[in-house]
N, C-alpha and C. Protein backbone atom coordinates (compact mmCIF):
# COMPACT_ATOMS: atom_id res chain seq x y z
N UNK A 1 151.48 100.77 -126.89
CA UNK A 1 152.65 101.53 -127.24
C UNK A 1 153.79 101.26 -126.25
N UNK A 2 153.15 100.84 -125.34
CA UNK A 2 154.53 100.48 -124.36
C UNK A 2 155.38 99.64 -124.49
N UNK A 3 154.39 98.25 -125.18
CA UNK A 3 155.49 97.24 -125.36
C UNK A 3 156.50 97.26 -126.37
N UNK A 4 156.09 98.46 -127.37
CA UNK A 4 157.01 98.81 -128.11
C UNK A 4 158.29 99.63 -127.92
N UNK A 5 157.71 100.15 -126.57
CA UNK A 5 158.73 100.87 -126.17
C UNK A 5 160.16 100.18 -125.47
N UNK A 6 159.38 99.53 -124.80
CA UNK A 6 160.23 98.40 -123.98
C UNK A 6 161.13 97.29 -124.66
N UNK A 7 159.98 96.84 -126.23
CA UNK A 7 160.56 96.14 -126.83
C UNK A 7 162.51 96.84 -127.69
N UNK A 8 162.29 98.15 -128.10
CA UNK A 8 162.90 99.06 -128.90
C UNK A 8 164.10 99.00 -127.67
N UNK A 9 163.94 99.09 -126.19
CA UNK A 9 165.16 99.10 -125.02
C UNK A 9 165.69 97.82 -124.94
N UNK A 10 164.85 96.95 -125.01
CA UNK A 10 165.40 95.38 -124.82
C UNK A 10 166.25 94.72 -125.66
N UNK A 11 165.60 94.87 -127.43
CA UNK A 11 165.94 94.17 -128.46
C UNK A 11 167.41 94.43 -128.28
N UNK A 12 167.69 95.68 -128.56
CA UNK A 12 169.35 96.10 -128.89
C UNK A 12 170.12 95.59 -127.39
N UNK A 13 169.79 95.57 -126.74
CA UNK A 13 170.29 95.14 -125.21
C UNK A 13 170.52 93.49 -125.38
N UNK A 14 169.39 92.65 -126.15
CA UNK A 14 170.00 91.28 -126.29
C UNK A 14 170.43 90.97 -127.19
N UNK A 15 170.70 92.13 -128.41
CA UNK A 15 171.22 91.46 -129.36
C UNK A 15 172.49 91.37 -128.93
N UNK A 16 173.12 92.29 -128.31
CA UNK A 16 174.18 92.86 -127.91
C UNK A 16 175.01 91.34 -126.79
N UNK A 17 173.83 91.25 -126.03
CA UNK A 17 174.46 89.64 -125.04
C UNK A 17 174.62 89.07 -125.94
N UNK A 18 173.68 88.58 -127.38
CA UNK A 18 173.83 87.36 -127.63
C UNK A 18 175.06 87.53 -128.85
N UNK A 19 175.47 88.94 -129.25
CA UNK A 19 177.01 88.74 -130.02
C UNK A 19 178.02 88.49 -129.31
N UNK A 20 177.54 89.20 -127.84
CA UNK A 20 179.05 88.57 -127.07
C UNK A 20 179.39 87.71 -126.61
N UNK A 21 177.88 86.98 -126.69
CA UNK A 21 178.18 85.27 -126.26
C UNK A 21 178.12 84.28 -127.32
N UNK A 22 179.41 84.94 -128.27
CA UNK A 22 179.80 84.22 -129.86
C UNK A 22 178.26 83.64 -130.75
N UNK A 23 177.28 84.52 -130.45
CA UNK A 23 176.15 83.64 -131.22
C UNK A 23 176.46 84.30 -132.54
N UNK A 24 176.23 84.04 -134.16
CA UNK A 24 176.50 84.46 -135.15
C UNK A 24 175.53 85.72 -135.14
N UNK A 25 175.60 86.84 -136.07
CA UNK A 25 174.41 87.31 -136.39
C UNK A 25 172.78 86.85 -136.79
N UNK A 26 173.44 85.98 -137.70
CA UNK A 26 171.96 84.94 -138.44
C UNK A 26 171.02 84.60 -137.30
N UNK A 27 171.97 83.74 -136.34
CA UNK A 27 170.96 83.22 -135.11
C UNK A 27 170.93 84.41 -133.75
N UNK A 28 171.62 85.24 -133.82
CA UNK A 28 171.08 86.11 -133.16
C UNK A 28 169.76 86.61 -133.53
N UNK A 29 169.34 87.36 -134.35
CA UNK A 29 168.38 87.93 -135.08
C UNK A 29 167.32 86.68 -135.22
N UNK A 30 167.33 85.50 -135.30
CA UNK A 30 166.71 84.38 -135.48
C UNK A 30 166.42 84.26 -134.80
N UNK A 31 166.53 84.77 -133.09
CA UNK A 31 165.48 84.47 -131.65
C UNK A 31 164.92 85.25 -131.47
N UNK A 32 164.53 86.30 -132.41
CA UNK A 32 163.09 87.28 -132.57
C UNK A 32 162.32 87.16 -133.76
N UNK A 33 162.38 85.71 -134.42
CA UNK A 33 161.46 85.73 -135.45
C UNK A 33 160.00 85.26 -134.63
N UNK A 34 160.41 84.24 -133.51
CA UNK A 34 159.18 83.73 -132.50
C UNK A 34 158.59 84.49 -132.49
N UNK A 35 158.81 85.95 -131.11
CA UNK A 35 158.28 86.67 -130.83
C UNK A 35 157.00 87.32 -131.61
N UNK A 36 158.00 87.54 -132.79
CA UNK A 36 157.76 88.24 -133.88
C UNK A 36 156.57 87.86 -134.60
N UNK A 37 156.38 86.75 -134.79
CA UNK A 37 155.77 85.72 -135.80
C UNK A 37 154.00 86.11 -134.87
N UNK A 38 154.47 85.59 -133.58
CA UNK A 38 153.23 85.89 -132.08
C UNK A 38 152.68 87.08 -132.10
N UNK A 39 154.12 88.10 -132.25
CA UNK A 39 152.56 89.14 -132.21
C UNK A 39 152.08 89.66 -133.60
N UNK A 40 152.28 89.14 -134.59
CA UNK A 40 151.34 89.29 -135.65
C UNK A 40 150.73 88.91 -135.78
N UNK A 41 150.41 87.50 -135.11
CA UNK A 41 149.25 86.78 -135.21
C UNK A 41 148.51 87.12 -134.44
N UNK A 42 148.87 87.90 -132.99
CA UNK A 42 147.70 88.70 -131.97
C UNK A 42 146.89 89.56 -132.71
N UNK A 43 148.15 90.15 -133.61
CA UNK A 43 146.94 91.33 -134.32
C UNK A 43 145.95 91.11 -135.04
N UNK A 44 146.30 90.24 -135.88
CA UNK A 44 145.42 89.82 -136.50
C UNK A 44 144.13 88.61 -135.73
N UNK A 45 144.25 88.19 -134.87
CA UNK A 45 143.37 87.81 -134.18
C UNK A 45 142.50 88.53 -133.12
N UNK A 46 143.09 89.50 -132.44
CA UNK A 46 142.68 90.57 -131.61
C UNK A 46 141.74 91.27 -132.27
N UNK A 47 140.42 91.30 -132.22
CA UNK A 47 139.57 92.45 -132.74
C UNK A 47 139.58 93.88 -132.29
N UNK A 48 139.39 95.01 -132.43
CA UNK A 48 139.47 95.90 -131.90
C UNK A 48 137.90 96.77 -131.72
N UNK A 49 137.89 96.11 -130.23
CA UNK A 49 136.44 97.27 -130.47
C UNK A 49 136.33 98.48 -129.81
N UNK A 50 137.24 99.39 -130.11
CA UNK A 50 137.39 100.69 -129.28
C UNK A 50 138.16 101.81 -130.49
N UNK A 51 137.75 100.96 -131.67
CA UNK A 51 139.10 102.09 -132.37
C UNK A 51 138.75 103.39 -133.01
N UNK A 52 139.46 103.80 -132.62
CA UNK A 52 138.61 105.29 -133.71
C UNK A 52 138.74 105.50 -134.85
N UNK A 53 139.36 104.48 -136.00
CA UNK A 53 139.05 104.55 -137.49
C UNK A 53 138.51 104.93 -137.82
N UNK A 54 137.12 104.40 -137.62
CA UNK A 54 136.09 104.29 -138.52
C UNK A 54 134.73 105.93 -137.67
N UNK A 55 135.42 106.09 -136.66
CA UNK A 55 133.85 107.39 -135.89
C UNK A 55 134.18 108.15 -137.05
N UNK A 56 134.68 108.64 -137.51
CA UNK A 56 134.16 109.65 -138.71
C UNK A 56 132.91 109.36 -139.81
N UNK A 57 133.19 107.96 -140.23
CA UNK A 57 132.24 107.67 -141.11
C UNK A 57 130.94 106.93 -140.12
N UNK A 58 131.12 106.80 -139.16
CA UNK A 58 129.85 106.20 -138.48
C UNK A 58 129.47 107.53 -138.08
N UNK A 59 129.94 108.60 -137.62
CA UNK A 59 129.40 110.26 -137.51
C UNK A 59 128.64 111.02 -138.80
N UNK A 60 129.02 110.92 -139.47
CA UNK A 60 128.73 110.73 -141.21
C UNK A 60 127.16 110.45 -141.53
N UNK A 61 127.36 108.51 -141.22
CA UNK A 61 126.14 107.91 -141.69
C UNK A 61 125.05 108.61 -141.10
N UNK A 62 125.35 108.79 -139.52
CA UNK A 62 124.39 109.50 -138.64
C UNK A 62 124.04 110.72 -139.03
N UNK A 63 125.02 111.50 -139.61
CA UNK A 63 123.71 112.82 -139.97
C UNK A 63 123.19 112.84 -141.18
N UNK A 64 123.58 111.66 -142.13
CA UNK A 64 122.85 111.43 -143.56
C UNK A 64 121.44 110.89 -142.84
N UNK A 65 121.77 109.78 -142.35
CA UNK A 65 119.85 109.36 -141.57
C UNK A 65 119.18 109.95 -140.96
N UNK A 66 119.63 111.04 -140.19
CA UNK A 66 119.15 111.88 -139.64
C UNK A 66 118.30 113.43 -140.39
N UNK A 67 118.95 113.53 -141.32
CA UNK A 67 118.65 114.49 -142.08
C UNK A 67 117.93 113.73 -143.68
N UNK A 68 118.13 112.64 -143.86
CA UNK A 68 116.99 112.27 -144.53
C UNK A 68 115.51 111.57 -144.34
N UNK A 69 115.66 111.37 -143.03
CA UNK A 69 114.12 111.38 -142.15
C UNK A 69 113.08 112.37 -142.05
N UNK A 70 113.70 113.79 -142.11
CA UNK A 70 113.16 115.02 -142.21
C UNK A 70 112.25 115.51 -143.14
């Protein structure tokens, strides 16, 4: 969450240099498709093994097996 945070202070901070240093809009906005492109592909490559999605239904399975052992 941080880098989002940081990202959300930065972005508008360079878009801002790069209009005043005559870059068009198009290619302003066009030097965060990189970035951009990178960390979607982290996500989707990054596995997550800490997430708490899914403990409800793994809490779940556990007292169905548990209570049909009985």
């Amino acid at each position: 969450m941080a880098f989002g945070r940081i990202g959300a202070i930065v972005a508008p901070t360079l878009i801002g240099l790069l209009m005043a240093a005559n870059y068009s809009p198009q290619n302003a906005f066009m030097t965060f498709t990189v970035p951009s492109i990178m960390a979607a592909l982290a996500l989707l490559v990054v596995k997550e093994r800490y997430g708490s999605y899914d403990k409800p239904q793994v809490e779940e399975n556990i007292k169905l097996k548990a209570t049909s052992n009985v």
